[in-house]
PDB file of N, CA and C in Angstrom:
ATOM      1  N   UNK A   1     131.862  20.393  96.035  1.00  0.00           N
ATOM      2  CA  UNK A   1     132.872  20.329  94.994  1.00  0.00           C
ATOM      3  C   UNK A   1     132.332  20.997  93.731  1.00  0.00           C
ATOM      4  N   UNK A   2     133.187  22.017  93.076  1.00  0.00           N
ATOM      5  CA  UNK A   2     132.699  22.505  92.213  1.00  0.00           C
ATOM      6  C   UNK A   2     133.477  22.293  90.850  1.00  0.00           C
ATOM      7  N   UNK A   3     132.229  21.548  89.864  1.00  0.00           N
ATOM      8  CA  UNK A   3     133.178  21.043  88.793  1.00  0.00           C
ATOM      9  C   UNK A   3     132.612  21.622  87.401  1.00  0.00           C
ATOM     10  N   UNK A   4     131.963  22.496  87.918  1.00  0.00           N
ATOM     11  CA  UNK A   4     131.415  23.450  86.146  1.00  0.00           C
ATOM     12  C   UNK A   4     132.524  24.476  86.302  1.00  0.00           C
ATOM     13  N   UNK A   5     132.896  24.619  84.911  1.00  0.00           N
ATOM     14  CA  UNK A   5     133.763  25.846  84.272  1.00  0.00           C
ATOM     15  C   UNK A   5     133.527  26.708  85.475  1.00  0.00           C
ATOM     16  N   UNK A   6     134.614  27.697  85.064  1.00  0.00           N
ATOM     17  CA  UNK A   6     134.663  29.156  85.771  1.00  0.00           C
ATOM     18  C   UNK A   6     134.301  29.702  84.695  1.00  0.00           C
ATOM     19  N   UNK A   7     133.224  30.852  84.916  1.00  0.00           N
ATOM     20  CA  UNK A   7     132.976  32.184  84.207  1.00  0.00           C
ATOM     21  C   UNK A   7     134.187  32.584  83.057  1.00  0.00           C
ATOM     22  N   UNK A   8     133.680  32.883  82.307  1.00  0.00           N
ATOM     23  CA  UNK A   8     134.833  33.140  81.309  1.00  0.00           C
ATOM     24  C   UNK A   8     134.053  34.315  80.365  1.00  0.00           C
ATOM     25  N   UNK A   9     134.592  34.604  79.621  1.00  0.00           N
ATOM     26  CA  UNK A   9     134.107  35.580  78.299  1.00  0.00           C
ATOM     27  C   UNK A   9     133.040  35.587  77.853  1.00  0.00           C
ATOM     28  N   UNK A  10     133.223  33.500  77.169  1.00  0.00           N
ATOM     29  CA  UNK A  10     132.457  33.003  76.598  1.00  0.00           C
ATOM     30  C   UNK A  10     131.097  32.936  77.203  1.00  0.00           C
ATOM     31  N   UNK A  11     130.960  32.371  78.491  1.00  0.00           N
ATOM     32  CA  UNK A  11     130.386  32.065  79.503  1.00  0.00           C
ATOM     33  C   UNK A  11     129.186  33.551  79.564  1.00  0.00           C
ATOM     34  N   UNK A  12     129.821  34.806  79.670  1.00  0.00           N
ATOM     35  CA  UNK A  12     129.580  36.242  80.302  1.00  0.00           C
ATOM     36  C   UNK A  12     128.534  36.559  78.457  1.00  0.00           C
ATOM     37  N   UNK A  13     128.773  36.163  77.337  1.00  0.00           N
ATOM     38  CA  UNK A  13     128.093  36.582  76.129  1.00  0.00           C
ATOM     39  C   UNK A  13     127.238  35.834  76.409  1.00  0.00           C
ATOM     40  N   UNK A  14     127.128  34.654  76.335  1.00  0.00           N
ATOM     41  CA  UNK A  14     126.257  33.951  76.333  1.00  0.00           C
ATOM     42  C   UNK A  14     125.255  33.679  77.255  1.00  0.00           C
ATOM     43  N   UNK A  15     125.004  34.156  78.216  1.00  0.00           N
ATOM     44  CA  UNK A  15     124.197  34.457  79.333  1.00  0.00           C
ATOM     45  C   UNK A  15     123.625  35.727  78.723  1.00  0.00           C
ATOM     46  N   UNK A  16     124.541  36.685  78.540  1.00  0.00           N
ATOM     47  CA  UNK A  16     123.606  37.940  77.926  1.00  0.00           C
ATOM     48  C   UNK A  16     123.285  37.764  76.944  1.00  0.00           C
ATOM     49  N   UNK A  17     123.098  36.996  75.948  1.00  0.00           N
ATOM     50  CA  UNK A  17     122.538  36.643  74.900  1.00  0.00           C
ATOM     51  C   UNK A  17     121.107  35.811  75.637  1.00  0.00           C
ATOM     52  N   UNK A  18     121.148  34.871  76.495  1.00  0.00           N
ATOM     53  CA  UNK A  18     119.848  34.602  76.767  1.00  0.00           C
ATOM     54  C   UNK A  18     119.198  35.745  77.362  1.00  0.00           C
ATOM     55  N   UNK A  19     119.727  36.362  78.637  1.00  0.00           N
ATOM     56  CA  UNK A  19     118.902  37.258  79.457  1.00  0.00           C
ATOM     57  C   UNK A  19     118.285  38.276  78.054  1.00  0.00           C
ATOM     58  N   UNK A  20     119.083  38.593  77.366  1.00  0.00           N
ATOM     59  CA  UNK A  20     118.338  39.721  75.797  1.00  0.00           C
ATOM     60  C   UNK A  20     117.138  39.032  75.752  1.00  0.00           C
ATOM     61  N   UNK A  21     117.008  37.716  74.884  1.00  0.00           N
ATOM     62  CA  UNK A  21     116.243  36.848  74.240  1.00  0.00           C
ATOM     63  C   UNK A  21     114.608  36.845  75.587  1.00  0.00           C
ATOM     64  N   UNK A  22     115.355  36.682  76.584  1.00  0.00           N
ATOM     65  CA  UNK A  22     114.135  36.008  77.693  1.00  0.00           C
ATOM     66  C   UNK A  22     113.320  37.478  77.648  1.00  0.00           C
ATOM     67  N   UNK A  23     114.322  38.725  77.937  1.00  0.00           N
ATOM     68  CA  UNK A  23     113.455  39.856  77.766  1.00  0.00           C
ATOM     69  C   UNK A  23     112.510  40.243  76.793  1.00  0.00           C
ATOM     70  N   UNK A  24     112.870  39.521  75.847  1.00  0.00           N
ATOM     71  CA  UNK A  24     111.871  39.851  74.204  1.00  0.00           C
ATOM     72  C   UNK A  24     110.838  38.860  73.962  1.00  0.00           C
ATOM     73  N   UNK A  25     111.242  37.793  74.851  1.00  0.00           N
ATOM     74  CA  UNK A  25     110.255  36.611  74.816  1.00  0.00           C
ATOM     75  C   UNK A  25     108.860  37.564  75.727  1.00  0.00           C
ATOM     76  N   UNK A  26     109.281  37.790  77.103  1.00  0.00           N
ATOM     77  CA  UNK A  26     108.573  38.705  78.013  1.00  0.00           C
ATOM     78  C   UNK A  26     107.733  39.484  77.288  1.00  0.00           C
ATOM     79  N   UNK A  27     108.538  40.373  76.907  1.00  0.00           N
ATOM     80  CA  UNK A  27     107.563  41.761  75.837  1.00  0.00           C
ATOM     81  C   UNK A  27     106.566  41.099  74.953  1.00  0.00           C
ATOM     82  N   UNK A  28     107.061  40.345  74.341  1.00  0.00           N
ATOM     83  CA  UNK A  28     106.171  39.782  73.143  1.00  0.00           C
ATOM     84  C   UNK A  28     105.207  38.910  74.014  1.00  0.00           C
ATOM     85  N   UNK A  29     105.097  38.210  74.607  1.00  0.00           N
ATOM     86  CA  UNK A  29     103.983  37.779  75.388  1.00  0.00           C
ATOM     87  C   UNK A  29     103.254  38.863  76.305  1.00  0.00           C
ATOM     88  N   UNK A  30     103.519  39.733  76.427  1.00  0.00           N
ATOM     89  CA  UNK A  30     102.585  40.886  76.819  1.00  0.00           C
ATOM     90  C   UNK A  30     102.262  41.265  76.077  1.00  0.00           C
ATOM     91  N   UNK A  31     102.956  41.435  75.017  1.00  0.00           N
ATOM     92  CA  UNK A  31     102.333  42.336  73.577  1.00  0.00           C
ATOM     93  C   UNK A  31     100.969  41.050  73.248  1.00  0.00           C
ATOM     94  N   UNK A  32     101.087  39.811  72.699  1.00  0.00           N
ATOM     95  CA  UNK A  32     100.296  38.878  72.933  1.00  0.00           C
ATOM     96  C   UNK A  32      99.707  38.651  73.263  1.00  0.00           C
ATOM     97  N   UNK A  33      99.300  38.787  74.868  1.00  0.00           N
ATOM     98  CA  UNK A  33      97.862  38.712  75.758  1.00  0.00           C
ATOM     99  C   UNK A  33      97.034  40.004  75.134  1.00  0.00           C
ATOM    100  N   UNK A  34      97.582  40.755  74.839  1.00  0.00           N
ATOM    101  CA  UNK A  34      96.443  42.386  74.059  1.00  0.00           C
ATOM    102  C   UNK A  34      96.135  41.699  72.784  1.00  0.00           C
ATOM    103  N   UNK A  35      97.381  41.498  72.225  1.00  0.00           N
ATOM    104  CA  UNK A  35      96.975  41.141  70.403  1.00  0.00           C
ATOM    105  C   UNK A  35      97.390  39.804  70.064  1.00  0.00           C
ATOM    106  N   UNK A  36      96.274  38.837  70.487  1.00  0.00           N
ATOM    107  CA  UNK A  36      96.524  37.524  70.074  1.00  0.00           C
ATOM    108  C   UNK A  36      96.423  37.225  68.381  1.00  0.00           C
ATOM    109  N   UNK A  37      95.597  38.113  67.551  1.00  0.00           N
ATOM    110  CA  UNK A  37      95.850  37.461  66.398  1.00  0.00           C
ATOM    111  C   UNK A  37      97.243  37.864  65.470  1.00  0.00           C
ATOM    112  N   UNK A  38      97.958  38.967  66.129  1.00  0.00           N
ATOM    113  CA  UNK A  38      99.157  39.703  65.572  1.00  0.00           C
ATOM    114  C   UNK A  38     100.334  38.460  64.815  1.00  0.00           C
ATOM    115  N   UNK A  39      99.862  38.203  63.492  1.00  0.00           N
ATOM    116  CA  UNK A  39     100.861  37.069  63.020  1.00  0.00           C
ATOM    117  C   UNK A  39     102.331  37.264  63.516  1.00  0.00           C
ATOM    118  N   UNK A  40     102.426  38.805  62.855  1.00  0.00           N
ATOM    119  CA  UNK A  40     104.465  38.939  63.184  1.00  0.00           C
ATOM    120  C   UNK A  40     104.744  38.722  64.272  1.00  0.00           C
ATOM    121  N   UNK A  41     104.267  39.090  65.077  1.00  0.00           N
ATOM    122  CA  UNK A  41     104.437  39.107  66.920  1.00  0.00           C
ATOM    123  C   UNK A  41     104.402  37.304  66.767  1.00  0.00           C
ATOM    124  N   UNK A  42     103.571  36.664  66.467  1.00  0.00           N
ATOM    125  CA  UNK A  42     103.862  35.406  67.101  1.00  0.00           C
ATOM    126  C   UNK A  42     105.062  34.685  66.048  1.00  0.00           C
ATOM    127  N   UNK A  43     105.195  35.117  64.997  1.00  0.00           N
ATOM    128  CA  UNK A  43     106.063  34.710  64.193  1.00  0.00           C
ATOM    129  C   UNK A  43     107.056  34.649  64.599  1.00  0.00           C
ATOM    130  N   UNK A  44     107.225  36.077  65.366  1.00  0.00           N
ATOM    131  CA  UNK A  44     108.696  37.014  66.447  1.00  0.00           C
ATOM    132  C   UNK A  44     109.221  35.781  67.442  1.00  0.00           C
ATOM    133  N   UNK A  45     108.018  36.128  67.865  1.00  0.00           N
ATOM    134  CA  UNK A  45     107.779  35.280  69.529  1.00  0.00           C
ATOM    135  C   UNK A  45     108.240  33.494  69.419  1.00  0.00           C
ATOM    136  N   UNK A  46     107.601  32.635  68.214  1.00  0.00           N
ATOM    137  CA  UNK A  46     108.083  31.522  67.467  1.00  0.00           C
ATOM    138  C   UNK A  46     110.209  31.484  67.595  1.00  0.00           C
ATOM    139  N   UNK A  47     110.819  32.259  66.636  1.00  0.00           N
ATOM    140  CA  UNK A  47     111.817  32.152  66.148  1.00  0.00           C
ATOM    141  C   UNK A  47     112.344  32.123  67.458  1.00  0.00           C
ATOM    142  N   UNK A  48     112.496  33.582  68.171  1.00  0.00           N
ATOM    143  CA  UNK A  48     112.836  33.575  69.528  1.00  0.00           C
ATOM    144  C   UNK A  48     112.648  32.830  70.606  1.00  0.00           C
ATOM    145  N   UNK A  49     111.652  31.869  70.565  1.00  0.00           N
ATOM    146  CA  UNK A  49     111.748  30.746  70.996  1.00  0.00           C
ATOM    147  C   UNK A  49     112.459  29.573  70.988  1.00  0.00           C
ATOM    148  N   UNK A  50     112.664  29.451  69.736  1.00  0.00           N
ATOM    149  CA  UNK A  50     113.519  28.801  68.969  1.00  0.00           C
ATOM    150  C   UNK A  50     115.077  28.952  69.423  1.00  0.00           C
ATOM    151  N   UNK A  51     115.461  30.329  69.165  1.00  0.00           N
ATOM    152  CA  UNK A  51     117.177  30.344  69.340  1.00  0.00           C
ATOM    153  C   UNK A  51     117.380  30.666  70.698  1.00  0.00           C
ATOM    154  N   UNK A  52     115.701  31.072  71.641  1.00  0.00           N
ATOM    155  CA  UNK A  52     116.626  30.671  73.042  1.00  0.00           C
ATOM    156  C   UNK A  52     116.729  28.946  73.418  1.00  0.00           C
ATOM    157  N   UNK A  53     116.004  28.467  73.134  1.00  0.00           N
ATOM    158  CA  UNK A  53     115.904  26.491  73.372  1.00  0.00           C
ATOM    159  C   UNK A  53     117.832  26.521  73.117  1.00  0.00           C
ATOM    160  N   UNK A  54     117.997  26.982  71.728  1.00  0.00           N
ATOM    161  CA  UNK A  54     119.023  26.553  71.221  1.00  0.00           C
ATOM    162  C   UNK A  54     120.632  27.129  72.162  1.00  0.00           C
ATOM    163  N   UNK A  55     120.048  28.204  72.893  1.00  0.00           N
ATOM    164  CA  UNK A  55     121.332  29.135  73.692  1.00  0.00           C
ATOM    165  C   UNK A  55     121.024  28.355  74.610  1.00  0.00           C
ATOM    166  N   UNK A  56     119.979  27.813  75.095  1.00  0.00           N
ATOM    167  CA  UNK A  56     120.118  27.098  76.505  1.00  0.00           C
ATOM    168  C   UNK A  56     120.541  25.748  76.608  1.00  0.00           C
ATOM    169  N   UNK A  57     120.704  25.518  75.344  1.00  0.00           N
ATOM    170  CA  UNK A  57     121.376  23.698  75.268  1.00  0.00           C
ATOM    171  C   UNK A  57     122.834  23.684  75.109  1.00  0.00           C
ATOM    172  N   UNK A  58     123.185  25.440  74.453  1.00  0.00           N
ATOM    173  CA  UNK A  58     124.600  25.389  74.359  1.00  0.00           C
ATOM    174  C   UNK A  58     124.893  25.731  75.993  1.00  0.00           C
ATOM    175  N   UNK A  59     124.676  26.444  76.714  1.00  0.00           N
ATOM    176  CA  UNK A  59     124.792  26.920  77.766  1.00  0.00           C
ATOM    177  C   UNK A  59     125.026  25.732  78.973  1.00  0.00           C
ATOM    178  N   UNK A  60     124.028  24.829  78.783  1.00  0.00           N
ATOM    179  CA  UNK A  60     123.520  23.919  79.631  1.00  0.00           C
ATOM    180  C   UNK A  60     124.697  22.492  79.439  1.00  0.00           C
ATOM    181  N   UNK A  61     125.112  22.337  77.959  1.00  0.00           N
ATOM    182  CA  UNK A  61     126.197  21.697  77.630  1.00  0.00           C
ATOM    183  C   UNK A  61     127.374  22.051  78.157  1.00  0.00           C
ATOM    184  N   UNK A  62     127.488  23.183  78.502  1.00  0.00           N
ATOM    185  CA  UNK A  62     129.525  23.718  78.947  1.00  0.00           C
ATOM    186  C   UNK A  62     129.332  24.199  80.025  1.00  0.00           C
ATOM    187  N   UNK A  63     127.841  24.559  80.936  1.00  0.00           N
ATOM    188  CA  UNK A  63     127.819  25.071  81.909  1.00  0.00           C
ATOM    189  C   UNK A  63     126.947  24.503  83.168  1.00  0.00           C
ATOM    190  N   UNK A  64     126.408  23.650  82.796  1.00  0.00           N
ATOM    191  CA  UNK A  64     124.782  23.125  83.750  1.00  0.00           C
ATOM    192  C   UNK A  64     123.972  23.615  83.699  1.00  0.00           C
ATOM    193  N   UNK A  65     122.954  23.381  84.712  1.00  0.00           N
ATOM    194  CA  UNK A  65     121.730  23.618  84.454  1.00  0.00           C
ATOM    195  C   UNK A  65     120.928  24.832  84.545  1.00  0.00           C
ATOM    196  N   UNK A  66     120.503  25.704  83.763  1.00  0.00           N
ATOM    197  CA  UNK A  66     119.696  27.329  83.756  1.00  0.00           C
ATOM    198  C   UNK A  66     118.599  27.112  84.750  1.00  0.00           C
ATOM    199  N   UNK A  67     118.171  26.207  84.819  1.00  0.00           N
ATOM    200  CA  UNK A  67     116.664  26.119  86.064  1.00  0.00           C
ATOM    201  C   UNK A  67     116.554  24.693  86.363  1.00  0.00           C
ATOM    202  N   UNK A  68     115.641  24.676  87.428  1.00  0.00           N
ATOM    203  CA  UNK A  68     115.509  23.754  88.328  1.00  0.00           C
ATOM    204  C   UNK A  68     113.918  23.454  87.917  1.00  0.00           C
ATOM    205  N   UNK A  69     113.724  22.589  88.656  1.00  0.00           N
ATOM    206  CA  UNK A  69     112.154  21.989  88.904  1.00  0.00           C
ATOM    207  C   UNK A  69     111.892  21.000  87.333  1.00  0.00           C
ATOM    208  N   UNK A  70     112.882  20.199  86.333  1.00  0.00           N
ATOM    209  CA  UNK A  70     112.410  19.728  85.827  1.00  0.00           C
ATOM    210  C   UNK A  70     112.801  20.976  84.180  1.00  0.00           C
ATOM    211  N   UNK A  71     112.893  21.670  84.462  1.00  0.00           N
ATOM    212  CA  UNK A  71     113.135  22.634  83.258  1.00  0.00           C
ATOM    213  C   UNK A  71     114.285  22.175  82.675  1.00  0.00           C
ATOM    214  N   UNK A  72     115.456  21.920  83.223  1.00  0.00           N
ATOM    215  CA  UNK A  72     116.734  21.505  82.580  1.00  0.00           C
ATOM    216  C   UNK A  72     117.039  20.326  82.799  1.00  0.00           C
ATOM    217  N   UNK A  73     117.826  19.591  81.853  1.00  0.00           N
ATOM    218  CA  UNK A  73     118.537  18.117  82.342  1.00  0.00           C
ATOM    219  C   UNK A  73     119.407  18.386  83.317  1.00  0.00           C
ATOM    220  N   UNK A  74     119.649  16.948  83.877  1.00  0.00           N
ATOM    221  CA  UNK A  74     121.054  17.348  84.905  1.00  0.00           C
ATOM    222  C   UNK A  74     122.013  16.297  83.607  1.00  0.00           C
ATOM    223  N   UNK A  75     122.923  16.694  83.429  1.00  0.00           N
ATOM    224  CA  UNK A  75     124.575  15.899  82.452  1.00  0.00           C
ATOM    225  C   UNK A  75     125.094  15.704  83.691  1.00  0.00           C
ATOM    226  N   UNK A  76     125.436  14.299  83.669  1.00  0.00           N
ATOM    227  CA  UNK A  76     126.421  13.802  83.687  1.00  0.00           C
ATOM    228  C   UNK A  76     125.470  12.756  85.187  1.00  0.00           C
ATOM    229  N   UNK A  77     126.833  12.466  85.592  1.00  0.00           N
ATOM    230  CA  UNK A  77     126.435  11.294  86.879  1.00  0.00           C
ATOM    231  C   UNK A  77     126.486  11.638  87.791  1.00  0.00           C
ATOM    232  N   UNK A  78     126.504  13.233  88.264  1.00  0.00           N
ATOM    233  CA  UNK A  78     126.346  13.986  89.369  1.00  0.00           C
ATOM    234  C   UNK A  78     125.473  14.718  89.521  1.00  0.00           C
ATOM    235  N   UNK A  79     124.552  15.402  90.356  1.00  0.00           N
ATOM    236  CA  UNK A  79     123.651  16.150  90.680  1.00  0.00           C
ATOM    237  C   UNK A  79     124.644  17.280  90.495  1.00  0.00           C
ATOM    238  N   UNK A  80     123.729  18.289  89.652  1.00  0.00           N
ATOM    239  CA  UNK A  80     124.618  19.969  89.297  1.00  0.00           C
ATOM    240  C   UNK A  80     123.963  20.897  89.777  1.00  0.00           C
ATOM    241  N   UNK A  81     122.539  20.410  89.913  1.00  0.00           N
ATOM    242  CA  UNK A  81     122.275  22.257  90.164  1.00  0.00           C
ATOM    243  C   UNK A  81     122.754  22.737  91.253  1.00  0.00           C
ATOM    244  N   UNK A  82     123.468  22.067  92.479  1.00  0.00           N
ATOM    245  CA  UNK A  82     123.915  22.813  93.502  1.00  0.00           C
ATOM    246  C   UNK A  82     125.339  22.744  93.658  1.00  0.00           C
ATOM    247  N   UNK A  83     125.656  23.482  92.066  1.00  0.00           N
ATOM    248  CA  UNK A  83     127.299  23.810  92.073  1.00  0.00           C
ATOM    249  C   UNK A  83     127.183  24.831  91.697  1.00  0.00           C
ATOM    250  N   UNK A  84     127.828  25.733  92.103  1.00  0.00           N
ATOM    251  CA  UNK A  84     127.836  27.060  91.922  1.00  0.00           C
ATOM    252  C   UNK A  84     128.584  27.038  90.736  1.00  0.00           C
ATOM    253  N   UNK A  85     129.272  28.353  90.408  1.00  0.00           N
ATOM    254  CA  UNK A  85     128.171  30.090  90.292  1.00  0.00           C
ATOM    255  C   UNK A  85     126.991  29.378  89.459  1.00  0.00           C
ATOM    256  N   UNK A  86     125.530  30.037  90.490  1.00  0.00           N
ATOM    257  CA  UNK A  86     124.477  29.814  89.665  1.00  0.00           C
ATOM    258  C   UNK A  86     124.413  31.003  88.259  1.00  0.00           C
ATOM    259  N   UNK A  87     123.655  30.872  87.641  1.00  0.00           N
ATOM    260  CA  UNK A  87     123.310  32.451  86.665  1.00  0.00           C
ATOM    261  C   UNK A  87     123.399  33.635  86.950  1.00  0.00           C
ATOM    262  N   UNK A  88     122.553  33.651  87.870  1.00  0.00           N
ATOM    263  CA  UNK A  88     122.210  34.901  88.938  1.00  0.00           C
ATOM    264  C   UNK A  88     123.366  35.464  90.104  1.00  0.00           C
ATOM    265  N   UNK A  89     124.278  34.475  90.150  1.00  0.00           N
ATOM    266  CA  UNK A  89     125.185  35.140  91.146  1.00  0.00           C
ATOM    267  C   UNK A  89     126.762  35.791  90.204  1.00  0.00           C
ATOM    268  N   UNK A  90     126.689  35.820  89.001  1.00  0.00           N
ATOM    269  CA  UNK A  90     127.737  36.021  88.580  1.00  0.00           C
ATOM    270  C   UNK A  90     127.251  37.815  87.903  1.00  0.00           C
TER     271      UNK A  90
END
């Protein structure tokens, strides 16, 4: 039974707003393992940390759960992660 939203607009920005964010998180932690004392880079790396937590709680609120193993809550009184569309399949 599938009881998360259908894909929508909203749904389609906001996923690409994380996948952006996760990519820059990526870079900057490579940039990081070379130049650990680089303040801006971790300053970067900090904020962006920050407003993805914050895209994934909005996300995770109207949509379920972004990952498994303990990474995300499950809402509500049903087990979600195996309701589709996952992230990846849309």
């Amino acid at each position: 039974m599938n009881t998360r939203p259908q894909p929508n607009e909203a749904y389609y920005k906001l996923l690409h707003e994380l996948q952006a964010i996760d990519f820059v998180l990526v870079e900057l932690s490579l940039f990081l393992g070379t130049h650990p004392g680089d303040a801006q880079a971790l300053q970067q790396f900090n904020a962006f940390h920050l407003k993805r937590t914050e895209l994934a709680q909005q996300y995770e609120a109207a949509y379920g759960p972004l990952l498994q193993f303990g990474h995300s809550p499950n809402r509500g009184a049903v087990w979600q992660w195996g309701q589709a569309p996952w992230p990846w399949q849309v």
